[in-house]
N, C-alpha and C. Protein backbone atom coordinates (compact mmCIF):
# COMPACT_ATOMS: atom_id res chain seq x y z
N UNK A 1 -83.27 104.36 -135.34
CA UNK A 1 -84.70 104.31 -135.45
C UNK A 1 -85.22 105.71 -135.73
N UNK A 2 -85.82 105.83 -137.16
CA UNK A 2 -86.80 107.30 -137.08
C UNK A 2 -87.90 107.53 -136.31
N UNK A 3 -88.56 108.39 -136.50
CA UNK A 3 -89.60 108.94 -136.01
C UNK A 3 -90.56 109.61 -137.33
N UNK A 4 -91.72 109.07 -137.00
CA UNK A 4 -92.56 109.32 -137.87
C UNK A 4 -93.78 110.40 -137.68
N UNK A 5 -93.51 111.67 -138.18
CA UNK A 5 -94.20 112.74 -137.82
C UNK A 5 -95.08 112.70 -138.64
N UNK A 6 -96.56 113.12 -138.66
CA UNK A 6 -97.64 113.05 -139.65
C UNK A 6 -97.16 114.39 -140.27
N UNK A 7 -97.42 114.96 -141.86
CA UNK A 7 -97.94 116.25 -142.10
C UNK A 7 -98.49 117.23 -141.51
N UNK A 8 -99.29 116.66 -141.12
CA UNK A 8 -100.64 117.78 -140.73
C UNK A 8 -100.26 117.99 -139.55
N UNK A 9 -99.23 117.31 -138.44
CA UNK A 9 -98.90 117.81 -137.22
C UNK A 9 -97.86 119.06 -137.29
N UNK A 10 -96.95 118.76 -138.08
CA UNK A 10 -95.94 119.71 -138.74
C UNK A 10 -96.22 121.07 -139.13
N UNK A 11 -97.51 120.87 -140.13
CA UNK A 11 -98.29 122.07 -140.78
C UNK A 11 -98.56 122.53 -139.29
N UNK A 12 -99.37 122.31 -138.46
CA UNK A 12 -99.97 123.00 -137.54
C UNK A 12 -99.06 123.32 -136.48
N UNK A 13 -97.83 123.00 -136.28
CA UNK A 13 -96.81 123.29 -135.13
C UNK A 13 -96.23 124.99 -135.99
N UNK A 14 -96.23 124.70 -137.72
CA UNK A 14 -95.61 125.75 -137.94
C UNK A 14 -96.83 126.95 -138.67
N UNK A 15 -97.75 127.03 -138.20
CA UNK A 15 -98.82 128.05 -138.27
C UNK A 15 -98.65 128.13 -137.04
N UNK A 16 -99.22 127.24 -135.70
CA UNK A 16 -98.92 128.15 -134.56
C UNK A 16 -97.68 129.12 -134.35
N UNK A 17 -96.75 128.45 -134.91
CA UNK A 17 -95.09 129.37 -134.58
C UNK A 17 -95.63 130.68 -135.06
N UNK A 18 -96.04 130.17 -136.73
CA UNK A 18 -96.10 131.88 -137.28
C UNK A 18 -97.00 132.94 -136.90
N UNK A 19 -98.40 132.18 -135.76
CA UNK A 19 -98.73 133.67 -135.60
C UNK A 19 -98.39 133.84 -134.13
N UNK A 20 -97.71 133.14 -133.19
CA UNK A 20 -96.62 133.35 -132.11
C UNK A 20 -95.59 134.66 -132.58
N UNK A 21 -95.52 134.41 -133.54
CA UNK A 21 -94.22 135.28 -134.04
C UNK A 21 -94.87 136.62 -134.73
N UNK A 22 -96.10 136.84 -135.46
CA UNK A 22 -96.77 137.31 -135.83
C UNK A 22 -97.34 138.31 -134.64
N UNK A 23 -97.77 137.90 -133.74
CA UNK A 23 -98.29 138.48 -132.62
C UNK A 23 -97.15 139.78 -131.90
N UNK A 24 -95.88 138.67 -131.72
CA UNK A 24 -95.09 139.53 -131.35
C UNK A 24 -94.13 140.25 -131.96
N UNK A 25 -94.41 140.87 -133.04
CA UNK A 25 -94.60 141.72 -134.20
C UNK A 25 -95.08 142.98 -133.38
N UNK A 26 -96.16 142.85 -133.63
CA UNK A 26 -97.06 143.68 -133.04
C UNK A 26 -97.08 144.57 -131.84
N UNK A 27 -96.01 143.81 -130.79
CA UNK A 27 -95.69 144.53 -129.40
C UNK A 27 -94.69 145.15 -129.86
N UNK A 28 -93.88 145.28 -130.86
CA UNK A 28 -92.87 146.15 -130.85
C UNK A 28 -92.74 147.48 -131.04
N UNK A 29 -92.21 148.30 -130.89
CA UNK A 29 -92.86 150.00 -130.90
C UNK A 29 -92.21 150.87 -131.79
N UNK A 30 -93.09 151.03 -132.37
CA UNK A 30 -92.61 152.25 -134.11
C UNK A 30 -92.79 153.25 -133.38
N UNK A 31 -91.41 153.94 -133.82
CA UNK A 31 -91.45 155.46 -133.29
C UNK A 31 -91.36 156.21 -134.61
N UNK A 32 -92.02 157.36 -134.41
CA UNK A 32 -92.40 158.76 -135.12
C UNK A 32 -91.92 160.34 -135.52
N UNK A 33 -91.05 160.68 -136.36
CA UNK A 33 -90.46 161.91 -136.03
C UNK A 33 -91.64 162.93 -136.89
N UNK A 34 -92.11 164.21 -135.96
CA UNK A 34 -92.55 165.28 -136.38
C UNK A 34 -91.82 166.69 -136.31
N UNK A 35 -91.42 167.34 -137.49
CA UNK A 35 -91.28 168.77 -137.61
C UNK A 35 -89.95 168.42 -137.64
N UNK A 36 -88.99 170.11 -137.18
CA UNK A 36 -87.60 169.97 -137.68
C UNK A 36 -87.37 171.20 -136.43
N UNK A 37 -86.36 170.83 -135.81
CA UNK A 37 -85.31 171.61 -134.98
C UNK A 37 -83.93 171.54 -136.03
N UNK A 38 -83.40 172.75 -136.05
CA UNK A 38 -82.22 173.30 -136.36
C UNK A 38 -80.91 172.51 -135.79
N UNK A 39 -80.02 172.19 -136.30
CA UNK A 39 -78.64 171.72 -135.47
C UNK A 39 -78.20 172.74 -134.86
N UNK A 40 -77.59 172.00 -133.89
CA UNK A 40 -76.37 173.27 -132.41
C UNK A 40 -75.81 174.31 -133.48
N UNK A 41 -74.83 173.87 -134.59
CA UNK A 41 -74.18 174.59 -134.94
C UNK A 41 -74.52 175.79 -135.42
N UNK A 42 -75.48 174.98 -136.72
CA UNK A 42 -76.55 176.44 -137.51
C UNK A 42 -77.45 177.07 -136.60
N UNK A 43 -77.63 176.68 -135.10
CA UNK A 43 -78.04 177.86 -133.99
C UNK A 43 -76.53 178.85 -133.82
N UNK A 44 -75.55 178.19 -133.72
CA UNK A 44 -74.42 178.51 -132.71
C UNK A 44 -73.85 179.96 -133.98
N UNK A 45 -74.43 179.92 -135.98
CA UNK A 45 -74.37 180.55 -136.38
C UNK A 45 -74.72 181.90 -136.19
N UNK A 46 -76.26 181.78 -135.54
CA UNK A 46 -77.18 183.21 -135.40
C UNK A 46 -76.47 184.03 -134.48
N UNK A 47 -75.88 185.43 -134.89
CA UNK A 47 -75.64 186.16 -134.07
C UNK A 47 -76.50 186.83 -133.31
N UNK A 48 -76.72 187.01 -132.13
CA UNK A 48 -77.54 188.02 -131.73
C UNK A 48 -77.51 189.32 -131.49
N UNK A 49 -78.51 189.89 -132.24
CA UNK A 49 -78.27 191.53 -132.13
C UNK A 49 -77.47 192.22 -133.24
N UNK A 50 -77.06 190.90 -133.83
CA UNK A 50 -76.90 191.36 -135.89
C UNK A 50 -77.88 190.80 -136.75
N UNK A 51 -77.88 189.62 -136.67
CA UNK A 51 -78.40 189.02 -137.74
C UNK A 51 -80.12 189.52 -137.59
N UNK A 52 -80.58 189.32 -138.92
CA UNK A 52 -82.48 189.85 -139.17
C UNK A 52 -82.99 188.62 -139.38
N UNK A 53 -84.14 188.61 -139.38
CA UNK A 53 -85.53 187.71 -139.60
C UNK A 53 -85.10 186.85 -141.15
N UNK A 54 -84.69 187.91 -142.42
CA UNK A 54 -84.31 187.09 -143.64
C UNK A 54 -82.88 186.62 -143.34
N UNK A 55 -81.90 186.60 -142.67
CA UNK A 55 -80.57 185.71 -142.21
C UNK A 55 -80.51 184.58 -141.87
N UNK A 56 -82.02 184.74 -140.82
CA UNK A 56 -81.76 183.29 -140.04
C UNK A 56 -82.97 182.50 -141.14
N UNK A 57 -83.75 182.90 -141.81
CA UNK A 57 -84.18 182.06 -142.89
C UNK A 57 -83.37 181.55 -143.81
N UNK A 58 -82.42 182.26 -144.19
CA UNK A 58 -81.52 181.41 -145.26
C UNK A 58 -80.34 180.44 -144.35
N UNK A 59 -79.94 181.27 -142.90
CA UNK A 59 -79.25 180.19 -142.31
C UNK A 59 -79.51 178.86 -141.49
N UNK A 60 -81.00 178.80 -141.37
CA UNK A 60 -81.77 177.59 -140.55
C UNK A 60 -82.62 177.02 -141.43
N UNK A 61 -83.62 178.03 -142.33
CA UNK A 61 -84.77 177.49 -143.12
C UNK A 61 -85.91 177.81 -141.96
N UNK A 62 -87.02 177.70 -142.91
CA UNK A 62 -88.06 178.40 -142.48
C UNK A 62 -89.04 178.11 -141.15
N UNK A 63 -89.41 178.44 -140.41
CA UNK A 63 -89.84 177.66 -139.03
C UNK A 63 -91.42 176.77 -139.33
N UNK A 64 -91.01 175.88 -138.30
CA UNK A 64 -91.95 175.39 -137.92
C UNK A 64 -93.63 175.88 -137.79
N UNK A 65 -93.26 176.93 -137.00
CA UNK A 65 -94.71 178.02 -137.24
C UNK A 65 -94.21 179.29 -136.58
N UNK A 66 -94.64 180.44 -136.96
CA UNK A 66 -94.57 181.80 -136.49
C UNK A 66 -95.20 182.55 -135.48
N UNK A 67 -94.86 183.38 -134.45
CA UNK A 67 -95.72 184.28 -134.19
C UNK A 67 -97.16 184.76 -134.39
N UNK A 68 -98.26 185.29 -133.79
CA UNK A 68 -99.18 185.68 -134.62
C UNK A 68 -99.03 187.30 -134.60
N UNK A 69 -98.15 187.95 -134.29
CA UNK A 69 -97.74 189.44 -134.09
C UNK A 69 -96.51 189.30 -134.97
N UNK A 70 -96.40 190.56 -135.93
CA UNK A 70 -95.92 190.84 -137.14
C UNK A 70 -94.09 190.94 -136.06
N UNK A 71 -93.78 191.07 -135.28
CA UNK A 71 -92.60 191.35 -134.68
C UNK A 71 -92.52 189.87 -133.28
N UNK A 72 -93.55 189.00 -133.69
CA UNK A 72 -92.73 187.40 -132.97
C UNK A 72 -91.75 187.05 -133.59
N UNK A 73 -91.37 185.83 -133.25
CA UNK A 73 -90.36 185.12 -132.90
C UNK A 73 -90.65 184.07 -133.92
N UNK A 74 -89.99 182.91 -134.12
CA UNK A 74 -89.92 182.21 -135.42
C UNK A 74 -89.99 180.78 -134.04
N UNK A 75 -90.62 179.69 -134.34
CA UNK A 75 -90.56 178.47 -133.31
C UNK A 75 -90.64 177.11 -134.22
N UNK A 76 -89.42 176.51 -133.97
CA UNK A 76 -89.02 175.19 -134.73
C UNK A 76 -89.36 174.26 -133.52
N UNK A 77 -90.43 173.18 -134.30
CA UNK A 77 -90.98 171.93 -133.15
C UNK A 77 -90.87 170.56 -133.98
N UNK A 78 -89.69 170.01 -133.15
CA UNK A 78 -89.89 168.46 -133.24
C UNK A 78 -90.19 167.60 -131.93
N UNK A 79 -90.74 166.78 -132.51
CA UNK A 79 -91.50 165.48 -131.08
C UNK A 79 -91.07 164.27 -132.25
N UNK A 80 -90.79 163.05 -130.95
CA UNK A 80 -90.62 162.10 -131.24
C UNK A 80 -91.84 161.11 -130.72
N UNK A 81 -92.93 160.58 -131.44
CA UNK A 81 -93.68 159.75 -130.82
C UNK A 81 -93.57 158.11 -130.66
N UNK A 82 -94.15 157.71 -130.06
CA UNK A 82 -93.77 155.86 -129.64
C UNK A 82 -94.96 155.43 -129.47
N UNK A 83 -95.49 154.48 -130.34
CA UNK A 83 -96.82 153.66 -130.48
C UNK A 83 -96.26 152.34 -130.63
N UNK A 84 -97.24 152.09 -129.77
CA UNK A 84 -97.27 150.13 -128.73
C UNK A 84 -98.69 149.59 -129.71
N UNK A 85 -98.56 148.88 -130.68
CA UNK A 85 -99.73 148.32 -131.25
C UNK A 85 -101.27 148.94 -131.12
N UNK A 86 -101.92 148.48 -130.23
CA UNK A 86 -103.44 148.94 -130.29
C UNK A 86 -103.55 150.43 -129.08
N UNK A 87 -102.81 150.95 -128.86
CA UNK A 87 -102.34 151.51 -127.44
C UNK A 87 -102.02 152.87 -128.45
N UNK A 88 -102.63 154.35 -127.73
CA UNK A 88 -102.82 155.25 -127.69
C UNK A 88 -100.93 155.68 -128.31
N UNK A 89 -100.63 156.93 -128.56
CA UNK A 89 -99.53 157.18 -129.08
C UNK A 89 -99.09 158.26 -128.31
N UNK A 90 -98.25 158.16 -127.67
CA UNK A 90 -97.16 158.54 -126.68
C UNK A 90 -95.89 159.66 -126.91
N UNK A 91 -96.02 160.46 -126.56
CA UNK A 91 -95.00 161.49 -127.03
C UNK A 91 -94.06 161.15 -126.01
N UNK A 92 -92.22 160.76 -126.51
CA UNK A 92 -91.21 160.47 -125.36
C UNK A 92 -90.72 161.82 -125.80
N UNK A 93 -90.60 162.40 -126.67
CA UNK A 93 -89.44 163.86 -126.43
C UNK A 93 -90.39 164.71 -127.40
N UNK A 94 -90.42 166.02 -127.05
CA UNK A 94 -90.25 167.27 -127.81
C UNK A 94 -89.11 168.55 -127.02
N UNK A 95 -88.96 169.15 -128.33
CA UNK A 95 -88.29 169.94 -128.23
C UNK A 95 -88.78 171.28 -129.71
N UNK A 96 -88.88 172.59 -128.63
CA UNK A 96 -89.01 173.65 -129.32
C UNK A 96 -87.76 174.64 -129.23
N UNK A 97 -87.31 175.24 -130.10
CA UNK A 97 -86.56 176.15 -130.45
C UNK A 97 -87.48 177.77 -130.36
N UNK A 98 -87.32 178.52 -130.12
CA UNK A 98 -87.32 180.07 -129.93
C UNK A 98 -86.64 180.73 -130.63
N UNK A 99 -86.98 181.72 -131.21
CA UNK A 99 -86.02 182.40 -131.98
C UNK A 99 -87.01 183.83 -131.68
N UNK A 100 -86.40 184.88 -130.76
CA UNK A 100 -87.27 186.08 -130.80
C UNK A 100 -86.61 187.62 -131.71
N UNK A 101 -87.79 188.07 -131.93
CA UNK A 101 -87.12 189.31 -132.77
C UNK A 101 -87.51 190.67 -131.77
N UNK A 102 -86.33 191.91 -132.22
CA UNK A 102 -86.93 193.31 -131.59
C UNK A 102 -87.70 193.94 -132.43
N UNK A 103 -88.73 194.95 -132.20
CA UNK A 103 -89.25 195.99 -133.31
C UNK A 103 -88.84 196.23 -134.64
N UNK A 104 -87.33 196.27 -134.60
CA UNK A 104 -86.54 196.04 -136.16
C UNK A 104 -86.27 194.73 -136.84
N UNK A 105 -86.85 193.80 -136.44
CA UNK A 105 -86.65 192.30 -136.94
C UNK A 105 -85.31 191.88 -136.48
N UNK A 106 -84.55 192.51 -135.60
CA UNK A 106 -82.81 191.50 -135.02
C UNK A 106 -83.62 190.27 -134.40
N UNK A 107 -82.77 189.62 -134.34
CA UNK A 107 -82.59 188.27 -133.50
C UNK A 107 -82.18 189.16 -131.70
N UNK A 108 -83.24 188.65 -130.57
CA UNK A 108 -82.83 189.26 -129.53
C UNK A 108 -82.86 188.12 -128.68
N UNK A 109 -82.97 187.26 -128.92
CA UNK A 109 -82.60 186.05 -127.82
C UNK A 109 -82.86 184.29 -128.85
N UNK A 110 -82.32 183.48 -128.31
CA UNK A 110 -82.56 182.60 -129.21
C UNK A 110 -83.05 181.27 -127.90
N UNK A 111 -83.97 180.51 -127.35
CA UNK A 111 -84.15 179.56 -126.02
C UNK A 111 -84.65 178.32 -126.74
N UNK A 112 -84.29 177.34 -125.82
CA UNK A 112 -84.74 176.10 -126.11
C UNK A 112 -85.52 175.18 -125.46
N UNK A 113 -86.44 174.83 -125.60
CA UNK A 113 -87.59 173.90 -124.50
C UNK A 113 -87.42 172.45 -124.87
N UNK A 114 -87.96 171.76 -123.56
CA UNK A 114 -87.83 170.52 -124.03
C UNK A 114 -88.80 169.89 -122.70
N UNK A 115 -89.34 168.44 -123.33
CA UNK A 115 -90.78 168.33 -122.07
C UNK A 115 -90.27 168.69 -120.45
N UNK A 116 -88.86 168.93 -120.02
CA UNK A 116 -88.41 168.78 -119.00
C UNK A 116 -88.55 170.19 -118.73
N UNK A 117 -88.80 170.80 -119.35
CA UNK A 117 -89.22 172.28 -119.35
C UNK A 117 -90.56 172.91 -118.71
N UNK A 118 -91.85 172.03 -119.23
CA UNK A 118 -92.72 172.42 -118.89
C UNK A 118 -93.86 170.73 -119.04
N UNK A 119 -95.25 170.98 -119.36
CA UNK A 119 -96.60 169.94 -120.03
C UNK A 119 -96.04 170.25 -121.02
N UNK A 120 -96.72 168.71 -121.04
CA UNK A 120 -97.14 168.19 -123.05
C UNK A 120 -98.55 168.87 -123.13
N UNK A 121 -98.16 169.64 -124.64
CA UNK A 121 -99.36 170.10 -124.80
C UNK A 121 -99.42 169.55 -126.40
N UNK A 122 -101.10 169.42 -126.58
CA UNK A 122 -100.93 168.52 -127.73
C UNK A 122 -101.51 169.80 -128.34
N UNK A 123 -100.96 169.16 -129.79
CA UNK A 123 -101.08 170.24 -131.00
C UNK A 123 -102.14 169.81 -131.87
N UNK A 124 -103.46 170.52 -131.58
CA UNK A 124 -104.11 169.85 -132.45
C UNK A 124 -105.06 171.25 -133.29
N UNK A 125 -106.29 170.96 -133.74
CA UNK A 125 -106.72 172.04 -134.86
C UNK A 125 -108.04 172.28 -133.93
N UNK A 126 -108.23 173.36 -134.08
CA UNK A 126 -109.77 173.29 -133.61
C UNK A 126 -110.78 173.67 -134.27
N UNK A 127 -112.20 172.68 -134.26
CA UNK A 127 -112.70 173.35 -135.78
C UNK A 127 -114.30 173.57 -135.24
N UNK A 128 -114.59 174.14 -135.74
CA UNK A 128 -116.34 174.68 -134.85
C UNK A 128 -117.11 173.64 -135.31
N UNK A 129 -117.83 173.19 -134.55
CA UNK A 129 -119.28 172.23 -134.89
C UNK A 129 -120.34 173.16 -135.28
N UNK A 130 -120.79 172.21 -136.38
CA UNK A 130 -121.85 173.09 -136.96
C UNK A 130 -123.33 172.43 -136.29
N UNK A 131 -124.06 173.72 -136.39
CA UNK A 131 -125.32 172.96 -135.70
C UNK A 131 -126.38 172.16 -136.90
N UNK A 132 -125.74 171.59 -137.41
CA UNK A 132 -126.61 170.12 -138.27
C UNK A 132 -126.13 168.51 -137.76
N UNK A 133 -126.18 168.57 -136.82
CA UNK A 133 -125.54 167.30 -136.41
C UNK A 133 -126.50 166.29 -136.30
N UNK A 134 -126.14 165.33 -137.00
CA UNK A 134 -127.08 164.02 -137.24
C UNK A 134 -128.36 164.64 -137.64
N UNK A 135 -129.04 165.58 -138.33
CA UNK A 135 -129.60 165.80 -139.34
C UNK A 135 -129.84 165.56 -140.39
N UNK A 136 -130.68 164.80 -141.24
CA UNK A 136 -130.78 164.77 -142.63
C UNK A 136 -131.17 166.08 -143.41
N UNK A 137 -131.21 166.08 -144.59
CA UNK A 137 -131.61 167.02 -145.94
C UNK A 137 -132.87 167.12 -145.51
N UNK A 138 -133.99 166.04 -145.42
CA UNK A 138 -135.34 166.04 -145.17
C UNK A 138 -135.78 166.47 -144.24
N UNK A 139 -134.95 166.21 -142.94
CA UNK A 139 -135.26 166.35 -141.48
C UNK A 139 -134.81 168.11 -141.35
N UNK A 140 -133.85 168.26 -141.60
CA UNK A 140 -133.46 170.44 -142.47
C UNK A 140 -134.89 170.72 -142.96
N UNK A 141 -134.96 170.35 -144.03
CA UNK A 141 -136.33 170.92 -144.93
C UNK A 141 -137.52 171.09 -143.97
N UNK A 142 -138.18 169.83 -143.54
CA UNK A 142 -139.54 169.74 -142.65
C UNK A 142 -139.25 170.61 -141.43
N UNK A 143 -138.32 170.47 -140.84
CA UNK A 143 -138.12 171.47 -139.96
C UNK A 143 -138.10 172.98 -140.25
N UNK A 144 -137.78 173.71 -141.31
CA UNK A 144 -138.03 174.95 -141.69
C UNK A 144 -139.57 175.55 -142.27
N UNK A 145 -140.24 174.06 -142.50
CA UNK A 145 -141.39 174.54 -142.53
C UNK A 145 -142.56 174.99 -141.47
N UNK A 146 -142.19 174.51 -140.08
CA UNK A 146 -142.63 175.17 -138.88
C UNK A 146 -142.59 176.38 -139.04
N UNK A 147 -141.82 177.05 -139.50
CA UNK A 147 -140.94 178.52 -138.74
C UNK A 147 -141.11 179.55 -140.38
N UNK A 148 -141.59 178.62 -140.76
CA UNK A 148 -142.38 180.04 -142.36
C UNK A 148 -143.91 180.87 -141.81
N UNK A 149 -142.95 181.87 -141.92
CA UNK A 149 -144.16 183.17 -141.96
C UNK A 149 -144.70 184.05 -142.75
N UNK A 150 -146.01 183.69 -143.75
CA UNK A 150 -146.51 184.52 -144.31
C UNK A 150 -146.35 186.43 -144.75
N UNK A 151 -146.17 186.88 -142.98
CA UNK A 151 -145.85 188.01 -143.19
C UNK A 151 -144.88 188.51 -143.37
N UNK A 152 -143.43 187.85 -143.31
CA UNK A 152 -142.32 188.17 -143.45
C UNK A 152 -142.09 187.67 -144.79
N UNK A 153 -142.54 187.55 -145.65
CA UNK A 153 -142.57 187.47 -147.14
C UNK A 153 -142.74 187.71 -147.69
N UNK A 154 -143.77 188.90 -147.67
CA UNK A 154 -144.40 189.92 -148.02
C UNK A 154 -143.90 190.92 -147.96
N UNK A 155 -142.88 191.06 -146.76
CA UNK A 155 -141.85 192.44 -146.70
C UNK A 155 -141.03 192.24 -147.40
């Protein structure tokens, strides 16, 4: 004996599946690689207290970001981030590399950080607010016409 399923029950058992399945899509967590740390080895290359500032550029490649003093240190930063769908983005690892120089550009120590080291500190830009905020062109203009002075126009 069969069984007699309508269409339209079928259709709708397999749209619910797909956004069942669709949904949980969505909980799964894309992770993120930023920047570049050096391998053990091409560290395990840098001699210290021979090698210069142009050595370890051709033997690592160029850092991540520099010093702001002409005789810092060179700092390679990678983080791995982990984002959960609608949910804020999560740093599980960073790791910075050190690379310091003496007065003559040697390599004088080479250290490695990692969050177990110290805070997450986030890396972000900082940029000045300007004082036109939510201002129009018109609302600028009419407003400068308060503050016009005859006599200072004349000078």
């Amino acid at each position: 004996m069969t069984v007699f399923v309508p269409p339209l029950k079928t259709g709708l058992r397999a749209t619910l599946l797909g956004i069942a399945l669709l949904a949980m899509t969505g909980c799964v967590a894309i992770y993120r690689n930023h920047g570049y740390v050096p391998p053990e080895d091409e560290l395990n290359a840098i001699k210290v207290g021979v090698d210069t500032r142009d050595t370890v550029l051709e033997q690592v490649g160029p850092p991540t970001s520099s010093g702001v003093l002409k005789d810092s240190g060179f700092y390679y930063v990678e983080s791995r981030m982990r984002h959960y769908g609608p949910m804020e983005p999560k740093v599980v690892s960073r790791e910075v590399v050190a690379i310091n120089f003496d007065k003559r550009g040697v390599v004088s120590g080479i250290e490695r950080y990692g969050l177990e080291d110290g805070k997450v500190i986030p890396l972000q830009r900082r940029v000045t607010s300007s004082s036109v905020d939510d201002k129009t062109f018109l609302r600028q203009l009419l407003g400068n016409l308060g503050r016009f002075n005859p006599a200072n126009a004349l000078e």
